[in-house]
Protein backbone atom coordinates (compact mmCIF):
# COMPACT_ATOMS: atom_id res chain seq x y z
CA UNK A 1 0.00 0.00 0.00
CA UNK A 2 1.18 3.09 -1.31
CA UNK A 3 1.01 6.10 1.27
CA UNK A 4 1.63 9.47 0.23
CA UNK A 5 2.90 12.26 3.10
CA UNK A 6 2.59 15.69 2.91
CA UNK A 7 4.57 18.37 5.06
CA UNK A 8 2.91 21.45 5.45
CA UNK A 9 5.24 24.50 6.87
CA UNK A 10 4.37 27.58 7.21
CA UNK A 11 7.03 30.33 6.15
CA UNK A 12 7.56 32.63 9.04
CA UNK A 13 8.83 36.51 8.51
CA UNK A 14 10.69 38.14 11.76
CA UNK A 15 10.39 41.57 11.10
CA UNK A 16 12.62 43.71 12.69
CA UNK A 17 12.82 46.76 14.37
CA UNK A 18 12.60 49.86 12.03
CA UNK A 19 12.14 47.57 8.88
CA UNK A 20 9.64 48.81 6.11
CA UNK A 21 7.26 46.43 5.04
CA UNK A 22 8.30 46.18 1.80
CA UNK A 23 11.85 44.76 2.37
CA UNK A 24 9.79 42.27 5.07
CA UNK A 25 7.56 41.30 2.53
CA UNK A 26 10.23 40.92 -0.28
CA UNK A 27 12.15 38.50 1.87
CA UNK A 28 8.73 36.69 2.48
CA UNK A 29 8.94 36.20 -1.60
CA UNK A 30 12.29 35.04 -1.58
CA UNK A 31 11.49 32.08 0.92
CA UNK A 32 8.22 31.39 -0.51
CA UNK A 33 10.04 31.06 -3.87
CA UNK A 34 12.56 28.55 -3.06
CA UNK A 35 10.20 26.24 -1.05
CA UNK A 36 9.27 25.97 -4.80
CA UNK A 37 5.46 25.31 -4.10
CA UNK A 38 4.11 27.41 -6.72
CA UNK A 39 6.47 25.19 -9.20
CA UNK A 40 4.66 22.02 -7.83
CA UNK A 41 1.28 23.37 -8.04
CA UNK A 42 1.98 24.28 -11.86
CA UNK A 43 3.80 20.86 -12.86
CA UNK A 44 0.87 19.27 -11.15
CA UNK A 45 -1.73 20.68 -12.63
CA UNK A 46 -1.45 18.91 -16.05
CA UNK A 47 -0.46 15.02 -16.26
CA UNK A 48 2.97 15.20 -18.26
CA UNK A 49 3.94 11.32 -19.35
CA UNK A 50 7.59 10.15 -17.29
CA UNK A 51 9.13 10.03 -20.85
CA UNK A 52 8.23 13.73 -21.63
CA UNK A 53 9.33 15.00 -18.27
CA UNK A 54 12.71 13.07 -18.89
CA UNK A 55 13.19 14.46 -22.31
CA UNK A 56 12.29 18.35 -21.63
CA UNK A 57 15.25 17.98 -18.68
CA UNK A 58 17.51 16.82 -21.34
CA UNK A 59 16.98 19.09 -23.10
CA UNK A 60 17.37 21.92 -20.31
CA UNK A 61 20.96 20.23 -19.46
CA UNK A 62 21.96 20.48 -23.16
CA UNK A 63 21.10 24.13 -23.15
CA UNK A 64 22.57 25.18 -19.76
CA UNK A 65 25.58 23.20 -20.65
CA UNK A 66 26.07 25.14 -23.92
CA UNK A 67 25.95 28.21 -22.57
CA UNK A 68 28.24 27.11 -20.35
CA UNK A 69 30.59 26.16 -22.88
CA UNK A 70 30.21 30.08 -24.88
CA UNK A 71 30.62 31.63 -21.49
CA UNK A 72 33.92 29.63 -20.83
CA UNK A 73 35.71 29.92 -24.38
């Protein structure tokens, strides 16, 4: 049996003495970013087949990698 777990955190802000809301709330964006939730949500809203997913990070890797390779020479 197949059981699937799910951890829920919440992303909490300390907000310092003197600090503007806007630098609080940009720092809020910056940790919400990389918890990379929004990213889930979007890759899970449409079924993509295993063999698609594979091939589109191939593809990534080949790209990254060749602008590595212009950036280097």
């Amino acid at each position: 049996m197949f059981v699937a777990l799910k951890l829920l955190v919440m992303i909490i802000i300390n907000i310092k003495e003197n600090e503007s809301i806007d630098k609080a709330l940009k720092r809020f964006k910056k940790k919400f970013e990389r918890t990379g939730v929004l990213k889930e949500l979007r890759s899970r809203s449409q079924f993509e087949k295993p063999s698609v997913t594979k091939r589109s990070t191939i593809i990534r890797a080949a790209y990254r990698q060749k602008l590595n390779q212009q950036e280097n020479s």
